[in-house]
Protein backbone atom coordinates (compact mmCIF):
# COMPACT_ATOMS: atom_id res chain seq x y z
CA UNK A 1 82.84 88.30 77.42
CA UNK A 2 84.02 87.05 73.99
CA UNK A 3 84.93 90.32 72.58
CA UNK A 4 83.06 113.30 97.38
CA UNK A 5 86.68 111.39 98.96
CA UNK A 6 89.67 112.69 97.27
CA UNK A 7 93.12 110.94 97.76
CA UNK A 8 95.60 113.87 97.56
CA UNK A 9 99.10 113.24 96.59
CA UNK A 10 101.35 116.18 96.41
CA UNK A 11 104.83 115.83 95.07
CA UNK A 12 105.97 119.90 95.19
CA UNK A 13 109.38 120.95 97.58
CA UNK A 14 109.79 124.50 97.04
CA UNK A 15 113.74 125.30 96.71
CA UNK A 16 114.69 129.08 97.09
CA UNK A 17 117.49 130.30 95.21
CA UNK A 18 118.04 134.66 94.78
CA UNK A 19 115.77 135.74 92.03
CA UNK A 20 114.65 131.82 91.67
CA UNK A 21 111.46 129.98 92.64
CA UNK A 22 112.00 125.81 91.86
CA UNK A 23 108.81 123.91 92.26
CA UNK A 24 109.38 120.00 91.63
CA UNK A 25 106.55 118.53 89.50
CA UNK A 26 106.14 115.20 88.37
CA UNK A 27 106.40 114.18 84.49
CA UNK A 28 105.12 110.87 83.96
CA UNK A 29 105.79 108.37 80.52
CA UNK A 30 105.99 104.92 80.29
CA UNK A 31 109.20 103.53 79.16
CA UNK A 32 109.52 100.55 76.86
CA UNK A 33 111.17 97.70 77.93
CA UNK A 34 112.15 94.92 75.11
CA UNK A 35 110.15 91.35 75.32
CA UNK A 36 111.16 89.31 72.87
CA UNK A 37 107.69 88.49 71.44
CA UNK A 38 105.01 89.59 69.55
CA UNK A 39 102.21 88.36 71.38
CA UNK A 40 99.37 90.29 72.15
CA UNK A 41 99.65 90.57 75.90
CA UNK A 42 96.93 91.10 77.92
CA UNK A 43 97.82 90.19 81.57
CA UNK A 44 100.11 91.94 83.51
CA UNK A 45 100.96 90.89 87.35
CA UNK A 46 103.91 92.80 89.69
CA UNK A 47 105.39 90.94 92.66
CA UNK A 48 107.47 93.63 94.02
CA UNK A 49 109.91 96.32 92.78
CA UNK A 50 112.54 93.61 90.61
CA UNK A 51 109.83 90.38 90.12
CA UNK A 52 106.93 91.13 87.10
CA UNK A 53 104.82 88.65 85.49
CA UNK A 54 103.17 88.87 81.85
CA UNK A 55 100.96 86.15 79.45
CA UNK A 56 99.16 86.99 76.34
CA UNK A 57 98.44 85.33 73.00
CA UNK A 58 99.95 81.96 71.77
CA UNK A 59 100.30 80.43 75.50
CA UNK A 60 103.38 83.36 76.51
CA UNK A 61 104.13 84.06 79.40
CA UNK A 62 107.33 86.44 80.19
CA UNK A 63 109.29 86.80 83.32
CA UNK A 64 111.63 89.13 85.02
CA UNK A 65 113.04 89.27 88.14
CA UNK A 66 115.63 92.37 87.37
CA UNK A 67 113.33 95.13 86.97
CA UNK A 68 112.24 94.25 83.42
CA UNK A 69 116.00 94.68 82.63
CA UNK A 70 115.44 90.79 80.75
CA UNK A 71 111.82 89.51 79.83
CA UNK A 72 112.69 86.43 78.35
CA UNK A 73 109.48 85.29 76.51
CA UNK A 74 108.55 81.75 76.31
CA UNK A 75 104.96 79.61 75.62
CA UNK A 76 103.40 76.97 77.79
CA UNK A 77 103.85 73.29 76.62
CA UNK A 78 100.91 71.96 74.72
CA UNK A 79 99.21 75.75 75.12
CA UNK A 80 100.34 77.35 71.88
CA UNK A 81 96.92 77.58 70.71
CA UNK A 82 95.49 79.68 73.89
CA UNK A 83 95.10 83.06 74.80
CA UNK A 84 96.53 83.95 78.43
CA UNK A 85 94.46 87.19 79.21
CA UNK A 86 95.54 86.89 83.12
CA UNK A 87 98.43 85.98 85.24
CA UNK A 88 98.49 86.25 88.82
CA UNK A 89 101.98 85.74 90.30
CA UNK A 90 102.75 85.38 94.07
CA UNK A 91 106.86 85.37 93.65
CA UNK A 92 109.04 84.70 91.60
CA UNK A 93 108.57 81.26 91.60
CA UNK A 94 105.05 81.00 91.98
CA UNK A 95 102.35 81.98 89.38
CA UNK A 96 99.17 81.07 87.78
CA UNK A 97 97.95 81.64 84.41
CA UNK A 98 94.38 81.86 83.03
CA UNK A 99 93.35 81.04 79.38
CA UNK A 100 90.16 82.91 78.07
CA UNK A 101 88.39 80.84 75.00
CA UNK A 102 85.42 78.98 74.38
CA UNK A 103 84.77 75.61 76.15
CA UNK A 104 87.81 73.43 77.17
CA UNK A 105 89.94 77.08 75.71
CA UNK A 106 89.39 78.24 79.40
CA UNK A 107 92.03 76.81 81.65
CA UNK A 108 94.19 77.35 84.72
CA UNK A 109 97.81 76.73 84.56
CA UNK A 110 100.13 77.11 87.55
CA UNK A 111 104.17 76.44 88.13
CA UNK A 112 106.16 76.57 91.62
CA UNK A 113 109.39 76.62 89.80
CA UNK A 114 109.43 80.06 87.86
CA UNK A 115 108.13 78.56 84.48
CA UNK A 116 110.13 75.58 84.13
CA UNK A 117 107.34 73.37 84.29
CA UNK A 118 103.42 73.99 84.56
CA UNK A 119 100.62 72.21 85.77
CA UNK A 120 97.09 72.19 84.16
CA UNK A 121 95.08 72.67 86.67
CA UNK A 122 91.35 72.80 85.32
CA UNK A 123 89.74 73.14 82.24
CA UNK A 124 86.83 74.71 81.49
CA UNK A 125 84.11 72.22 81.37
CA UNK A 126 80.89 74.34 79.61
CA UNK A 127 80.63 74.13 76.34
CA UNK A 128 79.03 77.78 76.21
CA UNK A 129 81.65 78.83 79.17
CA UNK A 130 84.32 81.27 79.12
CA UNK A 131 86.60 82.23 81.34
CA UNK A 132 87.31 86.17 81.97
CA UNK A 133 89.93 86.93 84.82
CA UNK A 134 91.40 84.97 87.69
CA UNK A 135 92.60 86.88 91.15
CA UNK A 136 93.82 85.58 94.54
CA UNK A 137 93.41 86.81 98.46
CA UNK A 138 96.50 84.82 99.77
CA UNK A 139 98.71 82.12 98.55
CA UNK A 140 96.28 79.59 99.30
CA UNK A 141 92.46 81.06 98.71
CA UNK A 142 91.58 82.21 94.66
CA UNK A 143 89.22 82.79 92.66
CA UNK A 144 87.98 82.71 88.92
CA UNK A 145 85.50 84.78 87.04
CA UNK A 146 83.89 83.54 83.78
CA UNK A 147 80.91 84.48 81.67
CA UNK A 148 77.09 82.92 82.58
CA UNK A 149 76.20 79.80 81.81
CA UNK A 150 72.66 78.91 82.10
CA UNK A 151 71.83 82.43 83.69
CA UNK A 152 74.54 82.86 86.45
CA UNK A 153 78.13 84.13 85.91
CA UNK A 154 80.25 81.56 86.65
CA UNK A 155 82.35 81.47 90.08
CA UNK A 156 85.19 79.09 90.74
CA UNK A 157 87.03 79.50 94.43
CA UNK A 158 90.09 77.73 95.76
CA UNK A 159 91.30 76.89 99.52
CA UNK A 160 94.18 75.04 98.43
CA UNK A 161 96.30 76.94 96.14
CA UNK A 162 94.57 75.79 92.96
CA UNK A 163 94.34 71.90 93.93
CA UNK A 164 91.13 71.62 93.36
CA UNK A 165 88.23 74.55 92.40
CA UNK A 166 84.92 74.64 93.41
CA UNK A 167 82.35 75.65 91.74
CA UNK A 168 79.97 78.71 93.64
CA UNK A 169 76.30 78.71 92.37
CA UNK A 170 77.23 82.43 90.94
CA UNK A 171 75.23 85.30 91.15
CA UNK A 172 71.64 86.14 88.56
CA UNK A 173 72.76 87.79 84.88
CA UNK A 174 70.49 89.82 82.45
CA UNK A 175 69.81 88.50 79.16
CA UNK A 176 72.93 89.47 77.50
CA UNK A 177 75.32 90.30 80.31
CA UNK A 178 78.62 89.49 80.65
CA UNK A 179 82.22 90.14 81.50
CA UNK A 180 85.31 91.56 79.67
CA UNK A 181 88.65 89.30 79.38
CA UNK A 182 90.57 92.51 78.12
CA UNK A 183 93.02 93.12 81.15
CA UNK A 184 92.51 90.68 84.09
CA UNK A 185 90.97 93.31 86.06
CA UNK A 186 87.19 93.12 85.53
CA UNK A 187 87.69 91.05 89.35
CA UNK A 188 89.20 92.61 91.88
CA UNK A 189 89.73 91.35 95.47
CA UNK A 190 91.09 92.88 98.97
CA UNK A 191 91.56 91.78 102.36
CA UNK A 192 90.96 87.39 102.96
CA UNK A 193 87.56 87.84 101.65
CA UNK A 194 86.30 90.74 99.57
CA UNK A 195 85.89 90.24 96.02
CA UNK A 196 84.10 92.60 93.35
CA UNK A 197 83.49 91.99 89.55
CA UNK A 198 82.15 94.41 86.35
CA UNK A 199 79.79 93.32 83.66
CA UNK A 200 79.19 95.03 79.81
CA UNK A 201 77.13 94.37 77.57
CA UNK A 202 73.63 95.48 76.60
CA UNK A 203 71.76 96.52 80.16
CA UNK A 204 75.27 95.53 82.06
CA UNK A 205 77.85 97.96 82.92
CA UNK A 206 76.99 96.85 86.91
CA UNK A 207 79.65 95.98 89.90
CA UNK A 208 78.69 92.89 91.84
CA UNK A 209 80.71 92.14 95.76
CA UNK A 210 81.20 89.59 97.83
CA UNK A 211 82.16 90.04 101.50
CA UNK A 212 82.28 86.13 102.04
CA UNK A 213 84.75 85.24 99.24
CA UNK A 214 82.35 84.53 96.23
CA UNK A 215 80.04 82.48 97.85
CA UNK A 216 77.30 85.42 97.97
CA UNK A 217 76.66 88.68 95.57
CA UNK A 218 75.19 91.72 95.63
CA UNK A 219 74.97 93.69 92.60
CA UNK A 220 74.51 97.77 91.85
CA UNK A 221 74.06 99.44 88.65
CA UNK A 222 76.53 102.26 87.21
CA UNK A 223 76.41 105.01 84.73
CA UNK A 224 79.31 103.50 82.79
CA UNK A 225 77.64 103.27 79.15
CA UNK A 226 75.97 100.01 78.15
CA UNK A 227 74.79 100.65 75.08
CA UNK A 228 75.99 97.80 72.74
CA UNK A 229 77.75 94.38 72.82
CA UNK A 230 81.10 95.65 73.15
CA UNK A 231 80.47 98.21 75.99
CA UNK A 232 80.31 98.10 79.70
CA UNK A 233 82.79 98.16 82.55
CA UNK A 234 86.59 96.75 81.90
CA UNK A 235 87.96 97.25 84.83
CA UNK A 236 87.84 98.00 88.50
CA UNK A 237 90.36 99.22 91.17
CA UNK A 238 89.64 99.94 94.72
CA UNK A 239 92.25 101.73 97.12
CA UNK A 240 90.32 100.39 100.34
CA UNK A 241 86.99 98.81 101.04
CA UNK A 242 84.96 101.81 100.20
CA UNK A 243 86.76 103.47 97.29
CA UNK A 244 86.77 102.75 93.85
CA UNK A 245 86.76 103.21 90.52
CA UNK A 246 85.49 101.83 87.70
CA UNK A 247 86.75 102.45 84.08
CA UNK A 248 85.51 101.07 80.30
CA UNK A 249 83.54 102.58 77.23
CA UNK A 250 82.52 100.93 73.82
CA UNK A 251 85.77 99.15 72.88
CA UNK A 252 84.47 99.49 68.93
CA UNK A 253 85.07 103.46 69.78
CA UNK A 254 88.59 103.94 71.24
CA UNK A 255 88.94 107.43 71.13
CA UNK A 256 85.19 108.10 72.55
CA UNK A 257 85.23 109.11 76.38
CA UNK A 258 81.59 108.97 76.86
CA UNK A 259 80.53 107.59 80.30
CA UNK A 260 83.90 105.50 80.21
CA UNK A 261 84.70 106.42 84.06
CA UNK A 262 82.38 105.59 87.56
CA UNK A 263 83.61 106.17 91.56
CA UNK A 264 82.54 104.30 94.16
CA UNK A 265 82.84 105.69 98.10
CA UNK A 266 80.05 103.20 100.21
CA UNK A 267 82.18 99.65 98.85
CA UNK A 268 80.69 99.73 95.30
CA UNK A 269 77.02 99.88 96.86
CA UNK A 270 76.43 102.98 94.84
CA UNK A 271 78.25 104.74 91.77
CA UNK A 272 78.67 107.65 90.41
CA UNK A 273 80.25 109.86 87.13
CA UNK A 274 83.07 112.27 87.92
CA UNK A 275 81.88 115.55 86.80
CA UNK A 276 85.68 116.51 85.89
CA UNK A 277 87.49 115.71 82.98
CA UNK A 278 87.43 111.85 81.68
CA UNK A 279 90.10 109.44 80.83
CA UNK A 280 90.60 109.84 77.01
CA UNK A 281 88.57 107.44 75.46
CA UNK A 282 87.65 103.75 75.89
CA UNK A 283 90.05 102.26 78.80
CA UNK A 284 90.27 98.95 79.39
CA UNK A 285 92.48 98.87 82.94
CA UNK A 286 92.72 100.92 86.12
CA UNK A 287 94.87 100.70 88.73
CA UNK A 288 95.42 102.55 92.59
CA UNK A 289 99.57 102.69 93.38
CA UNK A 290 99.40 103.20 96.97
CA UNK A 291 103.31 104.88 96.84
CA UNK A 292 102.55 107.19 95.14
CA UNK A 293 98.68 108.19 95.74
CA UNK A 294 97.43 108.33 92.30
CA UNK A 295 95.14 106.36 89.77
CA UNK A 296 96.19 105.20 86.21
CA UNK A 297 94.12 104.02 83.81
CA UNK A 298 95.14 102.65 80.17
CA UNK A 299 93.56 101.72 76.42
CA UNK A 300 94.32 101.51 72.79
CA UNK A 301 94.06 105.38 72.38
CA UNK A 302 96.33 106.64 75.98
CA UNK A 303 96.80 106.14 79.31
CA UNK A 304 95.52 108.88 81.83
CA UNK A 305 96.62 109.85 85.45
CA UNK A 306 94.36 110.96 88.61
CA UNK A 307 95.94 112.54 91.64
CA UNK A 308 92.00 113.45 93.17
CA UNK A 309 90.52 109.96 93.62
CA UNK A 310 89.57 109.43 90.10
CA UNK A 311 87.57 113.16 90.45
CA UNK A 312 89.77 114.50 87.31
CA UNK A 313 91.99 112.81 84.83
CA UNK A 314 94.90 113.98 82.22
CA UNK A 315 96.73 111.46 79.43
CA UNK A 316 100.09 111.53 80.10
CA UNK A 317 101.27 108.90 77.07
CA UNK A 318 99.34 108.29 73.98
CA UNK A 319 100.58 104.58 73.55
CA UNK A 320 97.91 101.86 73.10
CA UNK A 321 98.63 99.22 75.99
CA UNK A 322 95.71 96.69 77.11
CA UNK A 323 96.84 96.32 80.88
CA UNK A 324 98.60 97.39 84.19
CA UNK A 325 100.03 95.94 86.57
CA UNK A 326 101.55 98.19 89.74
CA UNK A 327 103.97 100.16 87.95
CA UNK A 328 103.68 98.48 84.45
CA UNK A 329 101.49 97.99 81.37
CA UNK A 330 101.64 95.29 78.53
CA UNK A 331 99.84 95.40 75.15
CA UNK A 332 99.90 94.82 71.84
CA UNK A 333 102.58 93.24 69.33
CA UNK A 334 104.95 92.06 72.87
CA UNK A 335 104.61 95.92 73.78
CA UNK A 336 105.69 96.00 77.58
CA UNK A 337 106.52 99.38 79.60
CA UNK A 338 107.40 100.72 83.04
CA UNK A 339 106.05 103.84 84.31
CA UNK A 340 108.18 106.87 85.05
CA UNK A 341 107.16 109.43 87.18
CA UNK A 342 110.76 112.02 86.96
CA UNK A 343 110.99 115.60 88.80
CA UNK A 344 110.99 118.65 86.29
CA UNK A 345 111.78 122.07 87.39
CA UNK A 346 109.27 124.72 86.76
CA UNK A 347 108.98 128.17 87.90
CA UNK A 348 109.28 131.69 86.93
CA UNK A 349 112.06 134.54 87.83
């Protein structure tokens, strides 16, 4: 769009010293890592533990393969002029990029070859179409999310890397529904053929699924807020097939944390609000790190941290990033970060 299961993670070992108790809690922060742009980045995509992946504004795309230790920047031949809100990398060779903009502005760009050269492989062909987030099951099946056109979101799906996309007929949308291009994670997929997307927008803020890789939807409403153009659902995580979570807000109101947060237990057939405390205002990404058992979520006003299956949340870092990938978030003016999570001792004598 153009503008009650509880995963419990416990990190304590108790340490006993004479007239000492030592309990090991976690402090998290993200860490700033130098990117050598200024581009607004908005896509974020982690391989492994050394390989990341970013793209954002003015056709960048970064790359390390050290940990973030070098993210040399760089821009997409004859793509200066569009805005990569998603990258989806499968090495460190291998990645796709996806370009959000009106009409022939919405592409898909891949290389085999780390960035050295890229191949256009579609363009957008709706003059009213615009594409929102791009994700992939395996290294050969893919697919595309992008706002309606002529009443139905659109769906593109892949069986051959990218090759060639087909166009799915896309399931129903309300008068002035649509999807959010803010982090690359308004579509999520798991497994070879699960696939679920958000809408905002006035009478949106609803989760639609596939169980036969985008070929057929169902759809279920939330009580994320949906009150205006610029609010709705931004993103959506899921740690397994029946649990998610859902975060967004009114992007016009960063700091507001009303109905910004939805969990999921039955597969996204049903949603409901956490009755703890919220992330801290308008978020526009979530993410589930499986190592560590805990949700983070991120915006322009903080990033927040669940350790009770998205039941309670508390900001950790009051930095304004726009995405996350699994153990990193990107954002504005080139900002790009890794997230810490370092023992402190606490205790009492």
């Amino acid at each position: 769009m153009r503008r009650c299961l509880n995963f419990n993670y416990t990190g304590r070992v108790k340490t006993f010293v004479p007239l000492l108790i030592v309990a090991a809690a976690q402090a998290q922060s993200w860490t700033p890592r130098p990117s050598g742009t200024t581009a607004s980045l908005r896509g974020v995509s982690a391989v492994n533990a050394k390989v990341v992946w970013a793209s954002g504004t003015g056709g960048t795309y970064l790359r390390s393969i050290d940990d973030g230790a070098i993210f040399p920047a760089a821009a997409v031949p004859g793509a200066e002029q569009l805005d990569f809100r998603g990258v989806w990398a499968l090495d460190e060779r291998t990645a796709y990029l996806l370009s959000s903009g009106e009409a022939d502005k919405s592409r898909i760009y891949k290389t085999v070859d780390g960035g050295a050269h890229w191949t256009l492989q579609f363009t957008n062909p709706d003059a009213k179409g615009f594409f929102d987030a791009i994700a992939f099951w395996d290294a050969r099946h893919g697919i595309v999310l992008g706002d309606p056109v002529d009443g139905r979101f659109v769906i593109l799906t892949t069986s051959d890397g990218g090759e060639h996309w087909m166009r799915q007929p896309g399931p129903a949308a309300l008068a002035k529904e649509g999807a959010f291009a803010a982090s690359n994670s308004s579509l999520v997929v798991m497994g070879d053929r699960e696939a679920w997307f958000a809408s905002g927008g006035p009478d949106g803020a609803r989760v639609f699924h596939s169980s036969d890789a985008g070929v057929s939807w169902t759809v279920a409403s939330t009580p994320i807020r949906s009150d205006s153009a610029s609010a709705g659902i931004f993103s959506l995580a899921f740690s397994d097939a029946k649990y998610g979570v859902a975060v967004g807000g009114d992007y016009s109101k960063p700091s507001d944390a009303s109905h910004n947060i939805a969990v999921t237990n039955d597969g996204g057939a049903s949603w409901l609000e956490p009755t703890g405390a919220h992330p801290g205002g308008y978020r526009s990404a979530v993410v589930f790190w499986k190592q560590l058992g805990v949700w983070i979520t991120t915006g322009p006003s903080g990033s927040d941290i669940s350790k009770d299956g998205g039941a309670t949340w508390k900001q950790f870092d009051g930095g304004a990033y726009n995405a996350l990938g699994m153990g990193w978030a990107v954002g504005p003016k080139g900002s790009v970060a890794k997230f810490n999570s370092l023992p402190i001792a606490t205790g009492q004598r």
